[in-house]
C-alpha atoms as a PDB file:
ATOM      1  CA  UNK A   1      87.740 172.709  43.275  1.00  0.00           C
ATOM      2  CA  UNK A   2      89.197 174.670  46.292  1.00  0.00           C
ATOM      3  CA  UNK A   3      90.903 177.900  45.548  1.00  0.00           C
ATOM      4  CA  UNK A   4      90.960 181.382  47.559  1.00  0.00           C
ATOM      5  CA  UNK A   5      88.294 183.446  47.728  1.00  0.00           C
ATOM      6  CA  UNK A   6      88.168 186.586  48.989  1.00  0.00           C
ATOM      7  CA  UNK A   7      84.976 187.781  50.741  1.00  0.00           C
ATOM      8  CA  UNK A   8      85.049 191.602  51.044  1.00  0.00           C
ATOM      9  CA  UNK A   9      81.972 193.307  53.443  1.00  0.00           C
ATOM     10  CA  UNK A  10      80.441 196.353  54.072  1.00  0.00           C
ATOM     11  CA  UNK A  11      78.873 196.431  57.164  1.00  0.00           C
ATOM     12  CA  UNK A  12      77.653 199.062  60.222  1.00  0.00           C
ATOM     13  CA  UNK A  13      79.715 199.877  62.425  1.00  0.00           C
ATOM     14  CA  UNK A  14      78.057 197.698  65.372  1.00  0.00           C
ATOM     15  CA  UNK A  15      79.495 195.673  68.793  1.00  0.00           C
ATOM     16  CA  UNK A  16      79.160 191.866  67.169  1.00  0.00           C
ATOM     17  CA  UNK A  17      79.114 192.237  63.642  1.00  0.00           C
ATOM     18  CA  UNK A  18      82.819 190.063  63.749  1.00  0.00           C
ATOM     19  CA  UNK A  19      81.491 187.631  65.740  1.00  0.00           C
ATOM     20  CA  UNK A  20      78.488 186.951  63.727  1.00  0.00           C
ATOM     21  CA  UNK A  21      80.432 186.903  60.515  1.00  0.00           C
ATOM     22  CA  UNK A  22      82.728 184.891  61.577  1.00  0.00           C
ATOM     23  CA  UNK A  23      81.105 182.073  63.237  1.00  0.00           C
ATOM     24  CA  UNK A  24      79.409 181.424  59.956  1.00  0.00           C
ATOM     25  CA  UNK A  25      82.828 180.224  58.593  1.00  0.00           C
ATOM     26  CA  UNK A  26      83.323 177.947  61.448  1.00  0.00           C
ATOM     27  CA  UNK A  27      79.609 176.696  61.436  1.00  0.00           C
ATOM     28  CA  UNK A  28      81.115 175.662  57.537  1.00  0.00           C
ATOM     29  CA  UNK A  29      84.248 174.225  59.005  1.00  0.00           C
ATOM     30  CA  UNK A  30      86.495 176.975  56.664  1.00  0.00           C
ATOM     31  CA  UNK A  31      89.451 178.484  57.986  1.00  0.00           C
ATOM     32  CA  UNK A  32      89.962 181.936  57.854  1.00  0.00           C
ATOM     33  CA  UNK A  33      93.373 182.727  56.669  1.00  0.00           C
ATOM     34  CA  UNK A  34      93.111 186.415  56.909  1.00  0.00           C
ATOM     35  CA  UNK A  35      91.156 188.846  58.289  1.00  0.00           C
ATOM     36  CA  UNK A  36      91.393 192.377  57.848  1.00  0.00           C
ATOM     37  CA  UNK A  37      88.681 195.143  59.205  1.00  0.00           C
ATOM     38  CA  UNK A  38      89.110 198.936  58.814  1.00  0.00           C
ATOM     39  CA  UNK A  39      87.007 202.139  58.733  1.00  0.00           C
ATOM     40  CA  UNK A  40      85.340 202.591  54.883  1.00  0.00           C
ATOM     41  CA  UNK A  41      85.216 205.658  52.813  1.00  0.00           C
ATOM     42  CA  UNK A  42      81.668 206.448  54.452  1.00  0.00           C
ATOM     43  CA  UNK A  43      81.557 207.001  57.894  1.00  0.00           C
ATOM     44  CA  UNK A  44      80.034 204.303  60.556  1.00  0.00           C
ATOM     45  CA  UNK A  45      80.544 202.235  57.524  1.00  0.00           C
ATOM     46  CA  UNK A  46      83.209 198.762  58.448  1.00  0.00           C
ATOM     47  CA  UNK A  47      84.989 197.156  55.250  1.00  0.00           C
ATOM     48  CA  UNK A  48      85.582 193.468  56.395  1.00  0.00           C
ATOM     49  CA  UNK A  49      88.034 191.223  53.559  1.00  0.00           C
ATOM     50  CA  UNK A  50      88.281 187.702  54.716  1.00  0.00           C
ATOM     51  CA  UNK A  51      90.359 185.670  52.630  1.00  0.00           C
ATOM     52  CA  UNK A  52      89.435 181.789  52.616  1.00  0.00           C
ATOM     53  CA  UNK A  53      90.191 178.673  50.645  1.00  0.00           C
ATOM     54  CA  UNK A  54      86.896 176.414  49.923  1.00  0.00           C
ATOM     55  CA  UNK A  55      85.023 175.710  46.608  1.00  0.00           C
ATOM     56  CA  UNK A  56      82.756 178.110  44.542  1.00  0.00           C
ATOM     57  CA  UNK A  57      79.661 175.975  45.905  1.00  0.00           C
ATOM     58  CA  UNK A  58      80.293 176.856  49.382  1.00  0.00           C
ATOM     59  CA  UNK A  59      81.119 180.423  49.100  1.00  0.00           C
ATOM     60  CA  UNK A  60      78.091 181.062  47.464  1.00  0.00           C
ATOM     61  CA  UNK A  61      76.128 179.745  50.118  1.00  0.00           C
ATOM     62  CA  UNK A  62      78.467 181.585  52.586  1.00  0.00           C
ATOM     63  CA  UNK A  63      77.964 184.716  50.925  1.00  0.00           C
ATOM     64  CA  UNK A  64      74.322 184.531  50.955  1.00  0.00           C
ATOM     65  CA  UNK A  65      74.525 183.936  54.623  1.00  0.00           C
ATOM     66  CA  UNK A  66      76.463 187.039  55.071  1.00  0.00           C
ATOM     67  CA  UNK A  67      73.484 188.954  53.565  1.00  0.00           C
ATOM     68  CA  UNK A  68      70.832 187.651  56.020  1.00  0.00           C
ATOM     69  CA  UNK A  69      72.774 189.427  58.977  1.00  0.00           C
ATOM     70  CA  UNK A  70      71.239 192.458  59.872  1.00  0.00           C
ATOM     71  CA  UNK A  71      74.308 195.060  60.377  1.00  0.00           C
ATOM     72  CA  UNK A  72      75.903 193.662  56.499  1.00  0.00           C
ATOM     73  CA  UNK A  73      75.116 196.268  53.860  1.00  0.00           C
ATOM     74  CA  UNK A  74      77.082 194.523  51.307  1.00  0.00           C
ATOM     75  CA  UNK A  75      79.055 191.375  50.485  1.00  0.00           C
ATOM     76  CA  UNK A  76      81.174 190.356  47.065  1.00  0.00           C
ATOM     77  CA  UNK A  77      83.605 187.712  46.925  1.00  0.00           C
ATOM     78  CA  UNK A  78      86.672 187.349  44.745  1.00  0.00           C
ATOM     79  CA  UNK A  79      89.318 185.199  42.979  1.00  0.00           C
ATOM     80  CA  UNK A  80      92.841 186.812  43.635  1.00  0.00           C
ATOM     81  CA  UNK A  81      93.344 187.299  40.009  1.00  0.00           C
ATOM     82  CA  UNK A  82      89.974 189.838  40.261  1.00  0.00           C
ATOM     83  CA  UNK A  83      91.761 191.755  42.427  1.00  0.00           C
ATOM     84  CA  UNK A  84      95.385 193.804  43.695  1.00  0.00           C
ATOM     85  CA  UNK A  85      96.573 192.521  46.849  1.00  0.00           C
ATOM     86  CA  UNK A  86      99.727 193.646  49.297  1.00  0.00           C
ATOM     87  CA  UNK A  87      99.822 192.911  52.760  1.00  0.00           C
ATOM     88  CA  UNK A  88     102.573 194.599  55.070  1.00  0.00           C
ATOM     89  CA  UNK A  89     105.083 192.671  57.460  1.00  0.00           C
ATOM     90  CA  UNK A  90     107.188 193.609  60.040  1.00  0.00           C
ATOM     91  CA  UNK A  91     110.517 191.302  60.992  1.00  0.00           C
ATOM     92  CA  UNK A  92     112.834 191.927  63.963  1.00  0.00           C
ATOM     93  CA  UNK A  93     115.871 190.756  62.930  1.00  0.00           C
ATOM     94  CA  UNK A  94     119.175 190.437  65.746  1.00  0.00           C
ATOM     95  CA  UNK A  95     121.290 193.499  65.383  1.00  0.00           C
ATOM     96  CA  UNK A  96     124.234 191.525  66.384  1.00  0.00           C
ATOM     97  CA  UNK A  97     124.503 190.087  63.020  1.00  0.00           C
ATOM     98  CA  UNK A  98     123.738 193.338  61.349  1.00  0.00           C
ATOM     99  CA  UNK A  99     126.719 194.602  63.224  1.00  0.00           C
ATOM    100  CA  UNK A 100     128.827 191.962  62.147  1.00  0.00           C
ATOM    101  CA  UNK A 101     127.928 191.598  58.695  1.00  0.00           C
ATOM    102  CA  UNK A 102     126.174 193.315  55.864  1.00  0.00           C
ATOM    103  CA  UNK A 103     123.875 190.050  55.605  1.00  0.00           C
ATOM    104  CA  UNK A 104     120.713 191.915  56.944  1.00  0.00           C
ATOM    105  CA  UNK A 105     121.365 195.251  54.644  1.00  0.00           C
ATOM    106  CA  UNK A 106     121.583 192.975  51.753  1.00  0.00           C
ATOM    107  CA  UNK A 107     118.120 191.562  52.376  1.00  0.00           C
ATOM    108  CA  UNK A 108     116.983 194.763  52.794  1.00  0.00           C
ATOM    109  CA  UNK A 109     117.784 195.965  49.469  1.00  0.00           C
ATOM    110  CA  UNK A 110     117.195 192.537  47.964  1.00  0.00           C
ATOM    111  CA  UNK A 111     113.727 192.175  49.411  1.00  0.00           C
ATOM    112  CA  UNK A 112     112.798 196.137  48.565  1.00  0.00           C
ATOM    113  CA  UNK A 113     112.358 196.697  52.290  1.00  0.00           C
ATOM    114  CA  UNK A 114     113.070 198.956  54.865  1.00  0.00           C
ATOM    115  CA  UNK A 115     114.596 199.078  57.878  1.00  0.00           C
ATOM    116  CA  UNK A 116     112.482 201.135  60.376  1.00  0.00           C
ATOM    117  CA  UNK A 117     114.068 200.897  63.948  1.00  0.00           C
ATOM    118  CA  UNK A 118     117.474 200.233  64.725  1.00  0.00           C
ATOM    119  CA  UNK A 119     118.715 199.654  68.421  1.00  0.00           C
ATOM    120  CA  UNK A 120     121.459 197.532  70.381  1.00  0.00           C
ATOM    121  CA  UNK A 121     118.836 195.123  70.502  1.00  0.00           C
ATOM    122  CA  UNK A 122     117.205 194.221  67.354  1.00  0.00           C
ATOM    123  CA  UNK A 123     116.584 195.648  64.354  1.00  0.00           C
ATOM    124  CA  UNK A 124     112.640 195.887  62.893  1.00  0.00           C
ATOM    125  CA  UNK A 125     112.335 196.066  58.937  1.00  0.00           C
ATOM    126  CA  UNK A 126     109.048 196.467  57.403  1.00  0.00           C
ATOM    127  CA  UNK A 127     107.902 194.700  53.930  1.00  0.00           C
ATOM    128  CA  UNK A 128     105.383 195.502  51.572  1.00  0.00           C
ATOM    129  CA  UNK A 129     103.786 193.021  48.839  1.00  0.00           C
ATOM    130  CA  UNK A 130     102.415 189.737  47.873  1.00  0.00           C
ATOM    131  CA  UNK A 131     102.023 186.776  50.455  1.00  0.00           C
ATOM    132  CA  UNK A 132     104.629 185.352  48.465  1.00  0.00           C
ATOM    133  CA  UNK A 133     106.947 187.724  48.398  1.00  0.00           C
ATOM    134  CA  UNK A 134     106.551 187.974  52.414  1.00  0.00           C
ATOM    135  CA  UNK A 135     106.896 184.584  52.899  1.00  0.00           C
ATOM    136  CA  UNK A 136     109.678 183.974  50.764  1.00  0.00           C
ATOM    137  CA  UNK A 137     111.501 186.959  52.961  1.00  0.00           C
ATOM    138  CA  UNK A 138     110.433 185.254  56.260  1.00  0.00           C
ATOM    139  CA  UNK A 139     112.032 181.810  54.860  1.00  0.00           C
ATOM    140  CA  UNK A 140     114.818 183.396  54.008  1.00  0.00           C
ATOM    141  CA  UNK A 141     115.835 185.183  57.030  1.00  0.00           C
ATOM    142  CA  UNK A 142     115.037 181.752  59.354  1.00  0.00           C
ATOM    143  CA  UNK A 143     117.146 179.659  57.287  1.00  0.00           C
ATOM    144  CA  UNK A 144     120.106 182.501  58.081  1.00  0.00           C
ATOM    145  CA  UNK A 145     119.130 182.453  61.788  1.00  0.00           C
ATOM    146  CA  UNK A 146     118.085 185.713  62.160  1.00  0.00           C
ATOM    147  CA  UNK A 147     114.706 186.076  62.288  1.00  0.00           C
ATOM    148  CA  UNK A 148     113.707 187.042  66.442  1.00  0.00           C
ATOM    149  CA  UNK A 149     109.833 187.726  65.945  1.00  0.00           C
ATOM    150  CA  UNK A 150     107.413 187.749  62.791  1.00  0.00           C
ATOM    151  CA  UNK A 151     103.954 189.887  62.596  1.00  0.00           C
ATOM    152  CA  UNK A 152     102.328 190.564  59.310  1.00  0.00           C
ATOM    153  CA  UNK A 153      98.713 192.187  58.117  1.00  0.00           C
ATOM    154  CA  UNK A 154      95.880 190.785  56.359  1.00  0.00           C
ATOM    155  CA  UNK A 155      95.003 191.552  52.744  1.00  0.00           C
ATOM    156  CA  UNK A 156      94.931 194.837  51.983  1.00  0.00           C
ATOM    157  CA  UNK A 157      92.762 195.181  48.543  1.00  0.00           C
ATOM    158  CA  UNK A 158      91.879 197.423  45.814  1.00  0.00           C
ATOM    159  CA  UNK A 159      89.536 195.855  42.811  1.00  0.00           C
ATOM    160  CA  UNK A 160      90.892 195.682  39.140  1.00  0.00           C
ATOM    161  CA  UNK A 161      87.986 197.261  37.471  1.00  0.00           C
ATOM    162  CA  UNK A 162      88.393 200.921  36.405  1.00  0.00           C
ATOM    163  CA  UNK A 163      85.232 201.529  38.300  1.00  0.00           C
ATOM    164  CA  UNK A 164      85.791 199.184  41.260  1.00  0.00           C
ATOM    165  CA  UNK A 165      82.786 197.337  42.445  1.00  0.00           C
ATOM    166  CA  UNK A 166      83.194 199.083  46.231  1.00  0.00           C
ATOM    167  CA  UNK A 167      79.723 199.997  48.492  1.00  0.00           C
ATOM    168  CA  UNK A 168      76.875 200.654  46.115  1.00  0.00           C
ATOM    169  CA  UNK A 169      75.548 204.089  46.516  1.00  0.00           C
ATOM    170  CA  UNK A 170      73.409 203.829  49.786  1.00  0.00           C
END
């Protein structure tokens, strides 16, 4: 059965390491529907989440592939329900309808989001939670017309365990 999985890697801090990681999910023909890489809590250390839909068969395999590279120190992979996700979008929004009407403001506070630069312009408002919740916002403001540009992150992740199940001691 396909469902999303969410691979999350510890790797060095080396020039190809992305590359390499991800050409093994095109070599299996899976789309990558986020990727996220940041600085760990050791340093030198790279914290990789790649979020994916395929079966369990498959991202076993991948995940064993992931291992062989030299530079990966660690690789899990997850069910969304193992884990808390949020990702963070930004919307610029026309400030001519802002002007006009309280439409925009009402989103705002409807949508738990805030507005974080305001000129004649545009106006750029910045949302925090679920894919869902993000998408549902971005829906929203097309169907009113006011949605001028669209950017958000990839899955930002903590695990559900009291004790996590980060990088291993080294």
């Amino acid at each position: 059965m396909i469902k999303e999985y969410i691979v999350i890697a510890f790797t060095e801090n080396q020039i190809g390491v992305l590359n390499r990681i991800t050409a093994l999910y095109l070599r299996r023909k899976i789309n990558i529907e986020s990727l996220k890489v940041s600085e760990s809590s050791i340093k030198g250390i790279s914290m990789f989440v790649i979020s994916a839909f395929t079966t369990q068969e498959v991202i076993d395999k991948l995940a064993k592939q992931l291992r062989n590279i030299v530079e990966v120190i660690q690789v899990e992979y997850y069910s969304n329900d193992e884990l808390i996700t949020q990702e963070i979008a930004l919307y610029k929004l026309s400030s001519k309808i802002f002007k006009e009407s309280g439409t925009v403001d009402m989103i705002v506070r409807e949508w738990s989001a805030r507005i974080i630069e305001m000129n004649p312009a545009y106006v750029v408002v910045e949302k925090t939670g679920t894919r869902e919740e993000i998408e549902n916002m971005r829906t929203e403001l097309e169907s009113r017309g006011i949605l001028i540009e669209f950017t958000r992150s990839g899955s930002v992740v903590l695990h559900r365990e009291p004790n996590g199940n980060g990088l291993n001691e080294l």
